[in-house]
PDB file of N, CA and C in Angstrom:
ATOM      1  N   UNK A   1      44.394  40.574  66.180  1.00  0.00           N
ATOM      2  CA  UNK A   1      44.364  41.456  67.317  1.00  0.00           C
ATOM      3  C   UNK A   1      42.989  42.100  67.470  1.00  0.00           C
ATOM      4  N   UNK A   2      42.617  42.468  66.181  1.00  0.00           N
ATOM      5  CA  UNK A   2      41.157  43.086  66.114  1.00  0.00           C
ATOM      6  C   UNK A   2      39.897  41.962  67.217  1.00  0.00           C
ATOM      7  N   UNK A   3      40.358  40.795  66.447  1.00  0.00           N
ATOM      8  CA  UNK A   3      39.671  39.797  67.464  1.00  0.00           C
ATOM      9  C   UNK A   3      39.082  39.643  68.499  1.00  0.00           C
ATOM     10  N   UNK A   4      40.814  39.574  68.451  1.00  0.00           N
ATOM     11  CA  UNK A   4      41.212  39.562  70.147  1.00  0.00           C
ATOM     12  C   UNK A   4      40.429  40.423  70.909  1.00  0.00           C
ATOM     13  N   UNK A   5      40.628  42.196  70.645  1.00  0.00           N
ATOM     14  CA  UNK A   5      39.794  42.945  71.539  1.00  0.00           C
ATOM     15  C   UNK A   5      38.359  42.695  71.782  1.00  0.00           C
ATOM     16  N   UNK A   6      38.102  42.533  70.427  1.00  0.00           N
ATOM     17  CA  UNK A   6      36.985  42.075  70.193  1.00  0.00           C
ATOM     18  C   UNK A   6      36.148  41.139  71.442  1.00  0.00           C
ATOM     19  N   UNK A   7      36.481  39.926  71.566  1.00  0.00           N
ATOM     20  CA  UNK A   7      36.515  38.957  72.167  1.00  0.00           C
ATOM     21  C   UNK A   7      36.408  39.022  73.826  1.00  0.00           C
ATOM     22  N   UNK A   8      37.825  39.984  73.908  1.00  0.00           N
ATOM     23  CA  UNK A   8      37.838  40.707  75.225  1.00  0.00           C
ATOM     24  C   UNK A   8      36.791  41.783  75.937  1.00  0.00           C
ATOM     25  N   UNK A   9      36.405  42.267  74.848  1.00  0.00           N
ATOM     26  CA  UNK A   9      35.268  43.114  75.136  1.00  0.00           C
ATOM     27  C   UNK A   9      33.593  42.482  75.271  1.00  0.00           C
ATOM     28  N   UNK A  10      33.878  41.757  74.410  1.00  0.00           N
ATOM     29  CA  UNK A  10      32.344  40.918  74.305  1.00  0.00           C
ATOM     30  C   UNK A  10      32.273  39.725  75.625  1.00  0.00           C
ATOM     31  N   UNK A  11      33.462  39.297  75.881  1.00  0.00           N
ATOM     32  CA  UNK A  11      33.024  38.949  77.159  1.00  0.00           C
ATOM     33  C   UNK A  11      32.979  39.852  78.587  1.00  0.00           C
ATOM     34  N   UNK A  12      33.421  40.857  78.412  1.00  0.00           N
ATOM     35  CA  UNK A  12      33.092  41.960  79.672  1.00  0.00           C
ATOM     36  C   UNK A  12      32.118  42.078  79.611  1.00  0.00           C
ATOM     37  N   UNK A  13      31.249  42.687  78.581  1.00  0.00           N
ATOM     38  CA  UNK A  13      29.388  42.896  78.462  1.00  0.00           C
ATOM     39  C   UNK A  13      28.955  41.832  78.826  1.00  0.00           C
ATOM     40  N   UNK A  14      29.574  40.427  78.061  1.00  0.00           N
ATOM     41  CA  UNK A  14      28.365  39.350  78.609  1.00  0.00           C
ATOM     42  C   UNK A  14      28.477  38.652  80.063  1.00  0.00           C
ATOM     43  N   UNK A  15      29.394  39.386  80.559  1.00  0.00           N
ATOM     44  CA  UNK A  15      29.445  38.925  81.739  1.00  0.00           C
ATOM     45  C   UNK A  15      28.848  40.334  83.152  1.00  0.00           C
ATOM     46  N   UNK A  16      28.031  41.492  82.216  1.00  0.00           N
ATOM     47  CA  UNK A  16      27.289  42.134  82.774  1.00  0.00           C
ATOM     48  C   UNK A  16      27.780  43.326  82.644  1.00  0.00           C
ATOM     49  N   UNK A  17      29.193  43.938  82.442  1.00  0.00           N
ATOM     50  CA  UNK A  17      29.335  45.254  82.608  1.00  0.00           C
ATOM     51  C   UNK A  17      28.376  46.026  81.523  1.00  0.00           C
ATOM     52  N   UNK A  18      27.415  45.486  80.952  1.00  0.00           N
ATOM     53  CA  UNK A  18      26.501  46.801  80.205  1.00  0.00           C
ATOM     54  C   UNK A  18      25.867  46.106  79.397  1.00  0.00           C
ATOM     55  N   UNK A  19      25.128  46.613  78.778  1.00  0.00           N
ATOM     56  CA  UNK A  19      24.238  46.209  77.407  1.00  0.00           C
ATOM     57  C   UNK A  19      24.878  45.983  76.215  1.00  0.00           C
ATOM     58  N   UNK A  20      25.426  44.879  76.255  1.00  0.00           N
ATOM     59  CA  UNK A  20      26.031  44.420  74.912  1.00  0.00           C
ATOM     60  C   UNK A  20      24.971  44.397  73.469  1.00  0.00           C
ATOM     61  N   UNK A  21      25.746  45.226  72.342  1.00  0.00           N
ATOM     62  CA  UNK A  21      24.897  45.784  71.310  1.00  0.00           C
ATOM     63  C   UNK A  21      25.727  45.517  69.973  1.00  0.00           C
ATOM     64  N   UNK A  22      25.497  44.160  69.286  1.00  0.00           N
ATOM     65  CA  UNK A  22      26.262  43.543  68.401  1.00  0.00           C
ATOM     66  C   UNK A  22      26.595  45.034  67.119  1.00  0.00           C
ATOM     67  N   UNK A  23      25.004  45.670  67.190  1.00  0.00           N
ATOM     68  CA  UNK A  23      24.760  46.507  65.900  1.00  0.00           C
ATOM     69  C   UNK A  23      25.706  47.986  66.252  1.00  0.00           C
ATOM     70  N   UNK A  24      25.619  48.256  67.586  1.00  0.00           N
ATOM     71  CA  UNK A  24      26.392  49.594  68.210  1.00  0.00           C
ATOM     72  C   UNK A  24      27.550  49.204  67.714  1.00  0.00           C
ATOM     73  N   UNK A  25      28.185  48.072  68.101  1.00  0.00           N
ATOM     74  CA  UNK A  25      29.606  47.806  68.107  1.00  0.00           C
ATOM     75  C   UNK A  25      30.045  48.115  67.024  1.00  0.00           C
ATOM     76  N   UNK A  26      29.325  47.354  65.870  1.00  0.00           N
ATOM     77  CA  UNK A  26      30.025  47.289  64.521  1.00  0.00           C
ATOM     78  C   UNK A  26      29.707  48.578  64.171  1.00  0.00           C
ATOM     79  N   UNK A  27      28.721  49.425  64.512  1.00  0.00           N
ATOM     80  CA  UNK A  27      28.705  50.805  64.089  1.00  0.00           C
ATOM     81  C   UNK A  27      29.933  51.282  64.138  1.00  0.00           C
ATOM     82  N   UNK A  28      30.299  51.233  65.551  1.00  0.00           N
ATOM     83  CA  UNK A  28      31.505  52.273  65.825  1.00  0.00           C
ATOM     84  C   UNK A  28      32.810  52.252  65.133  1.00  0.00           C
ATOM     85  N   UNK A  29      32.693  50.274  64.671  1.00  0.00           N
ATOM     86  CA  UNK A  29      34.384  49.571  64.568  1.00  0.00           C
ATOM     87  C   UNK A  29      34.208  50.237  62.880  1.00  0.00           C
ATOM     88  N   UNK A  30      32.991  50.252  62.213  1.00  0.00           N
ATOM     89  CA  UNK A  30      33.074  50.620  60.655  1.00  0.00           C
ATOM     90  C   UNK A  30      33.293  52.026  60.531  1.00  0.00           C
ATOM     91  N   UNK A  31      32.564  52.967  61.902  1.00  0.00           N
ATOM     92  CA  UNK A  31      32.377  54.561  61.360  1.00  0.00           C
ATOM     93  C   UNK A  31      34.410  54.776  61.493  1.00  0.00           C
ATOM     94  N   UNK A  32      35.027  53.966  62.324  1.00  0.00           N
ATOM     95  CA  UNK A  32      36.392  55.114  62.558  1.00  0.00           C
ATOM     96  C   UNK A  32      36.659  53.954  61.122  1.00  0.00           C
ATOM     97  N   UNK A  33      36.673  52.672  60.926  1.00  0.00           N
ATOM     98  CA  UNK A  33      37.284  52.825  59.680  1.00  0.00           C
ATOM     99  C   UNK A  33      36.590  53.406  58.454  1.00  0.00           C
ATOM    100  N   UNK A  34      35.545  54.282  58.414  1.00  0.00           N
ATOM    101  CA  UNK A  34      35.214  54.916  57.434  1.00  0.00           C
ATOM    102  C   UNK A  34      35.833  56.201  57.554  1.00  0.00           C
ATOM    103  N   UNK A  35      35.830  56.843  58.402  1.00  0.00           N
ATOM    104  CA  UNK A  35      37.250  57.861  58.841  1.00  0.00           C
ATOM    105  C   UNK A  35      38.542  57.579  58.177  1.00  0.00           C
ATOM    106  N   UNK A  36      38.937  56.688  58.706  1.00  0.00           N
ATOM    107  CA  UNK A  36      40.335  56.079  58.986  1.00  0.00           C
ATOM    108  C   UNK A  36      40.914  55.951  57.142  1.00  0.00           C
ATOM    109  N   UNK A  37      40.039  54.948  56.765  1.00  0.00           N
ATOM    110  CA  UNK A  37      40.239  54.749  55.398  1.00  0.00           C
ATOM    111  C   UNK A  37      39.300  55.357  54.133  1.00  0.00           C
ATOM    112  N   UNK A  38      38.387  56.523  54.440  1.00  0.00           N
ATOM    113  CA  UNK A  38      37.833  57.039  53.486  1.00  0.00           C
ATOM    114  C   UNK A  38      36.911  55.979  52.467  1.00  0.00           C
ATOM    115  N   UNK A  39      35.998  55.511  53.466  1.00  0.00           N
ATOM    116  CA  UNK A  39      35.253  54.543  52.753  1.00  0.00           C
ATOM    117  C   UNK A  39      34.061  55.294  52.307  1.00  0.00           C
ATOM    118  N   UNK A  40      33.643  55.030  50.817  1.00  0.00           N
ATOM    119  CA  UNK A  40      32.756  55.080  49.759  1.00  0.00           C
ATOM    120  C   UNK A  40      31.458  54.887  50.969  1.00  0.00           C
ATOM    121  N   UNK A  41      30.132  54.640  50.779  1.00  0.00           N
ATOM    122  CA  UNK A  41      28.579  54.138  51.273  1.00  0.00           C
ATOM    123  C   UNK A  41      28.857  52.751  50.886  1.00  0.00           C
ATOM    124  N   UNK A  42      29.044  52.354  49.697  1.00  0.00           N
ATOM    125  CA  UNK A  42      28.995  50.872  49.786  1.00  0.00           C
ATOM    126  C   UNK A  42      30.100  49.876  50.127  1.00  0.00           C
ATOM    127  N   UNK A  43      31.114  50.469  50.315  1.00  0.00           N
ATOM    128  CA  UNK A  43      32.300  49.802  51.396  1.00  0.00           C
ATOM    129  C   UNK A  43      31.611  50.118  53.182  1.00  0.00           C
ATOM    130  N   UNK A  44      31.100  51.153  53.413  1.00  0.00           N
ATOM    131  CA  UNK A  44      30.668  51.372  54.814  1.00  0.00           C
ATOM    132  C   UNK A  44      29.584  50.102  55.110  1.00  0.00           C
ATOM    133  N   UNK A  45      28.534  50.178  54.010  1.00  0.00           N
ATOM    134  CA  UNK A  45      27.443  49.237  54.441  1.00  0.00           C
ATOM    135  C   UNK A  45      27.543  47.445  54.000  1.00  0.00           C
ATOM    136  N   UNK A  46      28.912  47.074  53.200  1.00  0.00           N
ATOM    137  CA  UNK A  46      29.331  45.778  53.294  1.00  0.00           C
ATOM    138  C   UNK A  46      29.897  45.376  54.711  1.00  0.00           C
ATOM    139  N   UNK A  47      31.161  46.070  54.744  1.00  0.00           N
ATOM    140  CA  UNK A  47      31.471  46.029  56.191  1.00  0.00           C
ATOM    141  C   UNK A  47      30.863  46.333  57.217  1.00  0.00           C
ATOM    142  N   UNK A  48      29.723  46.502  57.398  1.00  0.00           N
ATOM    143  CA  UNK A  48      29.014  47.234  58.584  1.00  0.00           C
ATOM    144  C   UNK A  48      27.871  46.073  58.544  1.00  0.00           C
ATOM    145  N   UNK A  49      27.255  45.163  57.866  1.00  0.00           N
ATOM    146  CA  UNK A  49      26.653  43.840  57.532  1.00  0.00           C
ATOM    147  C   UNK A  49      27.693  42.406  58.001  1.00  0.00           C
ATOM    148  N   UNK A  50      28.858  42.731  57.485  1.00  0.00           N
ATOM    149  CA  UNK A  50      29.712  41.731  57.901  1.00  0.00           C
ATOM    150  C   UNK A  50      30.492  41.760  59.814  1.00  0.00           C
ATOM    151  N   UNK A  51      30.575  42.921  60.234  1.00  0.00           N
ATOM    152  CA  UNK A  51      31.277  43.407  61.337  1.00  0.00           C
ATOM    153  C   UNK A  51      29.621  43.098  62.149  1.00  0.00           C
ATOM    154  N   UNK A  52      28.504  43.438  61.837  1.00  0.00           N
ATOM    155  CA  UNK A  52      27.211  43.215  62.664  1.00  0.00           C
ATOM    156  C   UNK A  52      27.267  41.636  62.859  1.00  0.00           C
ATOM    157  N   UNK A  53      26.937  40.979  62.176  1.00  0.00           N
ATOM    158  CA  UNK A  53      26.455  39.323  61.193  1.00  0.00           C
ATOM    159  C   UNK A  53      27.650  39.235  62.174  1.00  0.00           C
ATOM    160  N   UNK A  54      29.452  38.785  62.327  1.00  0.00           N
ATOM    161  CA  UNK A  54      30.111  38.552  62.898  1.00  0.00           C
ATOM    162  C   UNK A  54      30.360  38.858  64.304  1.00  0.00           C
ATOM    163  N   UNK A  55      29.927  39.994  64.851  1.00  0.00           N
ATOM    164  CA  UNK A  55      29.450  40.085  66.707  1.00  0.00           C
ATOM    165  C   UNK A  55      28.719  39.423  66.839  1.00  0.00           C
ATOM    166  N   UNK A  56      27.033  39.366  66.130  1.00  0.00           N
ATOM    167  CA  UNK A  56      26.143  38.490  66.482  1.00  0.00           C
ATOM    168  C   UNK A  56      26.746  37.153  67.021  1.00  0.00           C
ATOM    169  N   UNK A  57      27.015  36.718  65.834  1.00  0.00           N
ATOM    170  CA  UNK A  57      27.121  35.290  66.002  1.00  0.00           C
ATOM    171  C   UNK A  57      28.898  34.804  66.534  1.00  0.00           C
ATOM    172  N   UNK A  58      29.525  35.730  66.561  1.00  0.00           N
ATOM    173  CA  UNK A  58      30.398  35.281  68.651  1.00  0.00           C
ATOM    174  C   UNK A  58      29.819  35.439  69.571  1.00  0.00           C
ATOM    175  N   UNK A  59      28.862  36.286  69.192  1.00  0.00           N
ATOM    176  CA  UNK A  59      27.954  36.565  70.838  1.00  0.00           C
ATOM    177  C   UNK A  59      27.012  35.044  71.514  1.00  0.00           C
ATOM    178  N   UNK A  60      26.563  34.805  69.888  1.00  0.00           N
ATOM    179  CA  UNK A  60      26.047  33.566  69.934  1.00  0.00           C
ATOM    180  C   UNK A  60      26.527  31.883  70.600  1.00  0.00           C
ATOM    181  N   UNK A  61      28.103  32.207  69.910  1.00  0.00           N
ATOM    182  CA  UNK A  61      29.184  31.064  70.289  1.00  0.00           C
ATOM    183  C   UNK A  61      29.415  31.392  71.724  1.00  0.00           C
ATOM    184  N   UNK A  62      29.432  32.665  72.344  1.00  0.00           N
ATOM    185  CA  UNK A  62      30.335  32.752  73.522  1.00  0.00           C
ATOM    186  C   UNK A  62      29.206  32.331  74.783  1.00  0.00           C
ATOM    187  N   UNK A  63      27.987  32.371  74.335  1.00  0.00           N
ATOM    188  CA  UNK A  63      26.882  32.773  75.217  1.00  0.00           C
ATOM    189  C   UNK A  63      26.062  31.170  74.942  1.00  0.00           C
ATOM    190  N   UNK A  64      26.563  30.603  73.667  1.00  0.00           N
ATOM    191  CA  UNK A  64      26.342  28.516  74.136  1.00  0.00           C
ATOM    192  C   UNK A  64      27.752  27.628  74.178  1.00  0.00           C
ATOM    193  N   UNK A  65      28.158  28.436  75.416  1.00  0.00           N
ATOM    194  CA  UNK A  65      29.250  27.405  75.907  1.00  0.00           C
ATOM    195  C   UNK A  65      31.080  27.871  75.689  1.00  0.00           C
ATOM    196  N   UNK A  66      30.824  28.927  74.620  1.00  0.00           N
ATOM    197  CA  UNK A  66      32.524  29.166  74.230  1.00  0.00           C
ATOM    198  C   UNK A  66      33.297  30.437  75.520  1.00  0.00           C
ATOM    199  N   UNK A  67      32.333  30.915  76.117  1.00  0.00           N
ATOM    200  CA  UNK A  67      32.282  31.909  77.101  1.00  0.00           C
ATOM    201  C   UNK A  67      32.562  31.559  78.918  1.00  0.00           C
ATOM    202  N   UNK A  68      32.663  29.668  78.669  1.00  0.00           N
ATOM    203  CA  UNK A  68      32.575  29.210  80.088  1.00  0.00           C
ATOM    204  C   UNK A  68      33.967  28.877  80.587  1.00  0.00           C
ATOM    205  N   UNK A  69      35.042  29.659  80.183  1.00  0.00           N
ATOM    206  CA  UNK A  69      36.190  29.453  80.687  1.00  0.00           C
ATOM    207  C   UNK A  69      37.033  28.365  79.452  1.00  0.00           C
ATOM    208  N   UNK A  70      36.399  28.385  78.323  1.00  0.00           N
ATOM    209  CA  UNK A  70      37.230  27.414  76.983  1.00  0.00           C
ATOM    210  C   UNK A  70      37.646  28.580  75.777  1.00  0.00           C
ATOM    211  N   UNK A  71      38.662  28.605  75.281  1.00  0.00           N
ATOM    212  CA  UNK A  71      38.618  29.474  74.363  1.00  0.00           C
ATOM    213  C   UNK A  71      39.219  28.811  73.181  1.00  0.00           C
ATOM    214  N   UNK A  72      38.680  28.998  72.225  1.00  0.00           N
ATOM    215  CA  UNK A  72      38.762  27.916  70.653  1.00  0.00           C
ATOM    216  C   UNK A  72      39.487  28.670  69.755  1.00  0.00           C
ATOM    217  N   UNK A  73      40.052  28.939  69.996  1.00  0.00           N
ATOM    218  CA  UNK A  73      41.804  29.425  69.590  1.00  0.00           C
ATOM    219  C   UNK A  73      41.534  28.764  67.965  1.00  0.00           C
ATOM    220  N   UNK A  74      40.911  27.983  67.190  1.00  0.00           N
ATOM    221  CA  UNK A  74      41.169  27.405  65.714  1.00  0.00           C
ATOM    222  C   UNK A  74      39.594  28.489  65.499  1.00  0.00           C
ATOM    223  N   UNK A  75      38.676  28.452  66.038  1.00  0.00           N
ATOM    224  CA  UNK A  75      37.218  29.128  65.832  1.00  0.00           C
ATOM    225  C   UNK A  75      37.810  30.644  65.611  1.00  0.00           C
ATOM    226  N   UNK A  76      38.992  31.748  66.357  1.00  0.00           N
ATOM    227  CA  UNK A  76      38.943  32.782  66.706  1.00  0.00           C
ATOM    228  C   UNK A  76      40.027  32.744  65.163  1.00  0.00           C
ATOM    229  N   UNK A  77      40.864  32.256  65.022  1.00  0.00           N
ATOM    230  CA  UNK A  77      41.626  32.107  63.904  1.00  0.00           C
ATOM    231  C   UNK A  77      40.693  31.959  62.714  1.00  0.00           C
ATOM    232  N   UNK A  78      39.583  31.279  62.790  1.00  0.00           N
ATOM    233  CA  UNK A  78      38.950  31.462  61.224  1.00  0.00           C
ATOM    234  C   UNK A  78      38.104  32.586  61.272  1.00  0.00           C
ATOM    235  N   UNK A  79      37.837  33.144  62.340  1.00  0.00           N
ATOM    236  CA  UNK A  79      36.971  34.478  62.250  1.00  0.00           C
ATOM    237  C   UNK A  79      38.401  35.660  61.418  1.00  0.00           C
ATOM    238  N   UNK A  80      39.183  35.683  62.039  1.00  0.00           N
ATOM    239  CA  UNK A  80      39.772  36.473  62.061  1.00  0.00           C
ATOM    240  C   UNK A  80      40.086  36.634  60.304  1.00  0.00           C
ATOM    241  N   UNK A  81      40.449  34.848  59.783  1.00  0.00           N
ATOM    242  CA  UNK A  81      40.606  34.521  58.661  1.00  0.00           C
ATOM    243  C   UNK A  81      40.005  35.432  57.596  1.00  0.00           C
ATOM    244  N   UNK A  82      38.289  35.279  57.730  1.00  0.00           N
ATOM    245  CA  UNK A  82      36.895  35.568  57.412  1.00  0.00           C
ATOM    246  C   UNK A  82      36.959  37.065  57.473  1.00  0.00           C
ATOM    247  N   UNK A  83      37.365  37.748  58.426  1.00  0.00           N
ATOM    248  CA  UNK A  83      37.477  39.269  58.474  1.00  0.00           C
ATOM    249  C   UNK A  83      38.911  39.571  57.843  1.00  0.00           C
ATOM    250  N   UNK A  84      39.485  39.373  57.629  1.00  0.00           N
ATOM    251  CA  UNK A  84      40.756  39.762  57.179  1.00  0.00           C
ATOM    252  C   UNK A  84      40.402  39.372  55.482  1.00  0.00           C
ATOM    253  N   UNK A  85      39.652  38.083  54.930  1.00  0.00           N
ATOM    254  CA  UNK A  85      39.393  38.306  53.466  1.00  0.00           C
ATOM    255  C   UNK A  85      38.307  39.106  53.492  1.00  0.00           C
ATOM    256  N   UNK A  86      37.334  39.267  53.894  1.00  0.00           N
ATOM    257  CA  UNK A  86      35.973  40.306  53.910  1.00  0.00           C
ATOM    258  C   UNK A  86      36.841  41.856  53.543  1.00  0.00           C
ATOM    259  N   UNK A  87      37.479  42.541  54.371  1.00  0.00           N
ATOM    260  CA  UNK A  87      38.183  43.505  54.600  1.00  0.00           C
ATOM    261  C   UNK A  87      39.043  44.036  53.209  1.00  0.00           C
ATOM    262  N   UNK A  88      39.417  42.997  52.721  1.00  0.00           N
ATOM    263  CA  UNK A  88      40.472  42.934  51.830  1.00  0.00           C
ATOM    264  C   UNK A  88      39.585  43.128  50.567  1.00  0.00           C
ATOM    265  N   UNK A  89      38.300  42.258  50.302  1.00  0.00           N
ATOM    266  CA  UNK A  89      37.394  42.256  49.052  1.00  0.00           C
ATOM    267  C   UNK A  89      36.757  43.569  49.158  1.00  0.00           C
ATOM    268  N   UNK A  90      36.816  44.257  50.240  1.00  0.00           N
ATOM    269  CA  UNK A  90      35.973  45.374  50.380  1.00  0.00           C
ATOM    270  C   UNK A  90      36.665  46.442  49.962  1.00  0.00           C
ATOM    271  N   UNK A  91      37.890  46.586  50.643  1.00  0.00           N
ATOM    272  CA  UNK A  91      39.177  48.019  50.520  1.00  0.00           C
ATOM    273  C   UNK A  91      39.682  48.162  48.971  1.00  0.00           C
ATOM    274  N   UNK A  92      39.885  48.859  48.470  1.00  0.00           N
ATOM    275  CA  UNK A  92      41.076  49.129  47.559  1.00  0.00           C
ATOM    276  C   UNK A  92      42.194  48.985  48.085  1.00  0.00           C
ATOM    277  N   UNK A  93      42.973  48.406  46.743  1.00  0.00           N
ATOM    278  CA  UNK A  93      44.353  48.292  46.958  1.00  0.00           C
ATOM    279  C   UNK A  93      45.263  49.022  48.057  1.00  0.00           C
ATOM    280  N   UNK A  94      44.754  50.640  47.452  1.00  0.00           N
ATOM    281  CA  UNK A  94      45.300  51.597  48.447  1.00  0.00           C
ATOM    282  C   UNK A  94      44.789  51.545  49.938  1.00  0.00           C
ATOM    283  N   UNK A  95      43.424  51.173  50.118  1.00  0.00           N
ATOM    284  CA  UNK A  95      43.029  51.694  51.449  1.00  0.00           C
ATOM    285  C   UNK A  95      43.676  50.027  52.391  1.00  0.00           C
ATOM    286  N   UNK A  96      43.146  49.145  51.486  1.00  0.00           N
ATOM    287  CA  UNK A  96      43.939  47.866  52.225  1.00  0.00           C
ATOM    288  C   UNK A  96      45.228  48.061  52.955  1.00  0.00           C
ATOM    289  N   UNK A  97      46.641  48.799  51.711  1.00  0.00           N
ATOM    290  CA  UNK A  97      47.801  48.703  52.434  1.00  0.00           C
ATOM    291  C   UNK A  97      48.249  49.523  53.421  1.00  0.00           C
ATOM    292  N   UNK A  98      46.565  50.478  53.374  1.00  0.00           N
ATOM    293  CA  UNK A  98      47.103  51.455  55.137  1.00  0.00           C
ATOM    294  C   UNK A  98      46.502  50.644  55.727  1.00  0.00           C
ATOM    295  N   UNK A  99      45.187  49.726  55.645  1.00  0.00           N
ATOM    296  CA  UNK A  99      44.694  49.174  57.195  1.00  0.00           C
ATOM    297  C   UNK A  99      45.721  47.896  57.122  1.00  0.00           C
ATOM    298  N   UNK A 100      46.501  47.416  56.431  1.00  0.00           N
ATOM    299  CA  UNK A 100      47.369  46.463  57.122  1.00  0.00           C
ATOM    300  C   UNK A 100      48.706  47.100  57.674  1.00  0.00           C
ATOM    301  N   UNK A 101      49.232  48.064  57.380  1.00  0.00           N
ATOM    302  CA  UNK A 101      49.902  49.096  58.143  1.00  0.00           C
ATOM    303  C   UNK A 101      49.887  49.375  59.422  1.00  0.00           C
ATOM    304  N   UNK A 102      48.366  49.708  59.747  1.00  0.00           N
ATOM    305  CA  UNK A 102      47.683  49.579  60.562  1.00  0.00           C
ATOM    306  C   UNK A 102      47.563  48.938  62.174  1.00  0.00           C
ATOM    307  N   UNK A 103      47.386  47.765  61.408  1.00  0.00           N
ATOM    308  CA  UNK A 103      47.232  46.307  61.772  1.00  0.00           C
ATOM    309  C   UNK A 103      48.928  46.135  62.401  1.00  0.00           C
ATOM    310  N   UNK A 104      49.910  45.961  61.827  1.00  0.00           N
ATOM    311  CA  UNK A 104      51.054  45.813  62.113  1.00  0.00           C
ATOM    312  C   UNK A 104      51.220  46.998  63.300  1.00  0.00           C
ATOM    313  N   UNK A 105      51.460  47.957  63.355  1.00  0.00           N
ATOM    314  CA  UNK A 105      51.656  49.003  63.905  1.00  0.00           C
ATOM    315  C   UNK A 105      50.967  48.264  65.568  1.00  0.00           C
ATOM    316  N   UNK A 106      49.253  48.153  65.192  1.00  0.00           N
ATOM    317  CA  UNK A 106      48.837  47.726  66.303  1.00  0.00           C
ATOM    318  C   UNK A 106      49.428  46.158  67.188  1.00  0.00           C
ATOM    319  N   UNK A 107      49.852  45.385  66.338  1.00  0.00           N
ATOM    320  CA  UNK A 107      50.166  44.172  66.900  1.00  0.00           C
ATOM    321  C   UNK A 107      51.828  44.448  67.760  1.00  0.00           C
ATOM    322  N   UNK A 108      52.531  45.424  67.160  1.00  0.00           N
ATOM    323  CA  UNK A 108      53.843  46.010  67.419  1.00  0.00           C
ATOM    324  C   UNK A 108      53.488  46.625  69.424  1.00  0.00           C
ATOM    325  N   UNK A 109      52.629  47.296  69.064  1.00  0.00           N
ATOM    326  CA  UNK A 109      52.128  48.082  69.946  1.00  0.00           C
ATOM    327  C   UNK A 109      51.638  47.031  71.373  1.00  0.00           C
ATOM    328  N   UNK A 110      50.791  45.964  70.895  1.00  0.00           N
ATOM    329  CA  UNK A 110      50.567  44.494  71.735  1.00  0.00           C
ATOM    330  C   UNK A 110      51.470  43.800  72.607  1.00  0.00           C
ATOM    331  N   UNK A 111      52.557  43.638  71.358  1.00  0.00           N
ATOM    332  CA  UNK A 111      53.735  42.677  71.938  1.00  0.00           C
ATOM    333  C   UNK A 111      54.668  43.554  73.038  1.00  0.00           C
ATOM    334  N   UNK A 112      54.381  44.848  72.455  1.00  0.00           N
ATOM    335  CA  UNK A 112      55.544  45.562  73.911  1.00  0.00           C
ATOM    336  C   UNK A 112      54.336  46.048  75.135  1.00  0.00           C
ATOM    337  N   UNK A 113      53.401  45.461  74.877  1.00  0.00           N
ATOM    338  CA  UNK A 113      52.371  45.157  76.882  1.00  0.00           C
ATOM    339  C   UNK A 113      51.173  45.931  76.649  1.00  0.00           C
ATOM    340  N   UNK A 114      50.646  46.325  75.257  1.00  0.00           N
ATOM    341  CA  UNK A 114      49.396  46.916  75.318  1.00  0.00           C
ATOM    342  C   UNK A 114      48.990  47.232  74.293  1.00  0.00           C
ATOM    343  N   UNK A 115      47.473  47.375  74.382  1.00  0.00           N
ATOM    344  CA  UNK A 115      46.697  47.305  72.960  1.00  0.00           C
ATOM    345  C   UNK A 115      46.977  48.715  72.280  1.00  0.00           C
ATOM    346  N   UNK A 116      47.616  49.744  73.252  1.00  0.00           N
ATOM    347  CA  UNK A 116      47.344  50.913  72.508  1.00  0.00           C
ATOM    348  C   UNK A 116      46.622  51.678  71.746  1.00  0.00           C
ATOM    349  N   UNK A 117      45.664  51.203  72.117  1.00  0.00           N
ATOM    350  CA  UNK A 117      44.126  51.806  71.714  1.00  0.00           C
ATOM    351  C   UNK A 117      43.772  51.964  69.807  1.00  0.00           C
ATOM    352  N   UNK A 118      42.835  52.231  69.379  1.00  0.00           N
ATOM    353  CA  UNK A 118      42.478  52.638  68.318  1.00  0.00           C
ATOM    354  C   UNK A 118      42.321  51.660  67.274  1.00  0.00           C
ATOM    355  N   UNK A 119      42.625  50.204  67.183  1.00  0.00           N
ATOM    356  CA  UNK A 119      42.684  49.566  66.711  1.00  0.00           C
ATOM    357  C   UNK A 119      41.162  49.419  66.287  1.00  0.00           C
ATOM    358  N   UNK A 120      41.541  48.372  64.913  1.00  0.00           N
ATOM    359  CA  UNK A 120      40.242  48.023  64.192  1.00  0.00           C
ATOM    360  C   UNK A 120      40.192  46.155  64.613  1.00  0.00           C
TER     361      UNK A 120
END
């Protein structure tokens, strides 16, 4: 779902509504989960390398060719893959089983007609 918004959002910018900013983004998506889950400096700045490094380079995919009306549904599944083990090597036990809590809560929130905001 994180993706997903993801995805959804990165093609609104690249299709002009604003200055798409791979490094802003992941700022924001790491500072509420450094909020959210009480992340240490070196959980903030793994994830905040991996969440940057990973906008970049969808921005990259969406902007040679994945952005022209095709969507690679197996490509968005291994990102997601890739962030979901990244996430997991990064969190403690404890902070993991609130952001998959989380996560559920938000996908719950999806299936009955909306993102319901706040998601990671």
């Amino acid at each position: 779902m994180t993706l997903l918004a993801l995805v959804l959002t990165t093609g609104a910018f690249a299709q002009g509504f604003g200055d798409f900013n791979p490094e802003e983004m992941a700022k924001q998506q790491v500072a509420r989960m450094k909020e959210t889950y009480k992340l240490n400096d070196t959980q903030y700045n793994k994830l905040l390398k991996f969440f940057t490094d990973s906008t970049k380079k969808m921005m990259e995919d969406f902007q040679n060719g994945g952005g022209q009306g095709g969507f690679d549904m197996e490509a968005m599944q291994k990102r997601m893959k890739a962030q979901n083990d990244t996430i997991k090597s990064v969190l403690t036990e404890e902070q993991y089983k609130a952001y998959e809590e989380d996560q559920k809560k938000m996908r719950e929130r999806f299936q009955q007609g909306g993102f319901g905001g706040g998601g990671f």
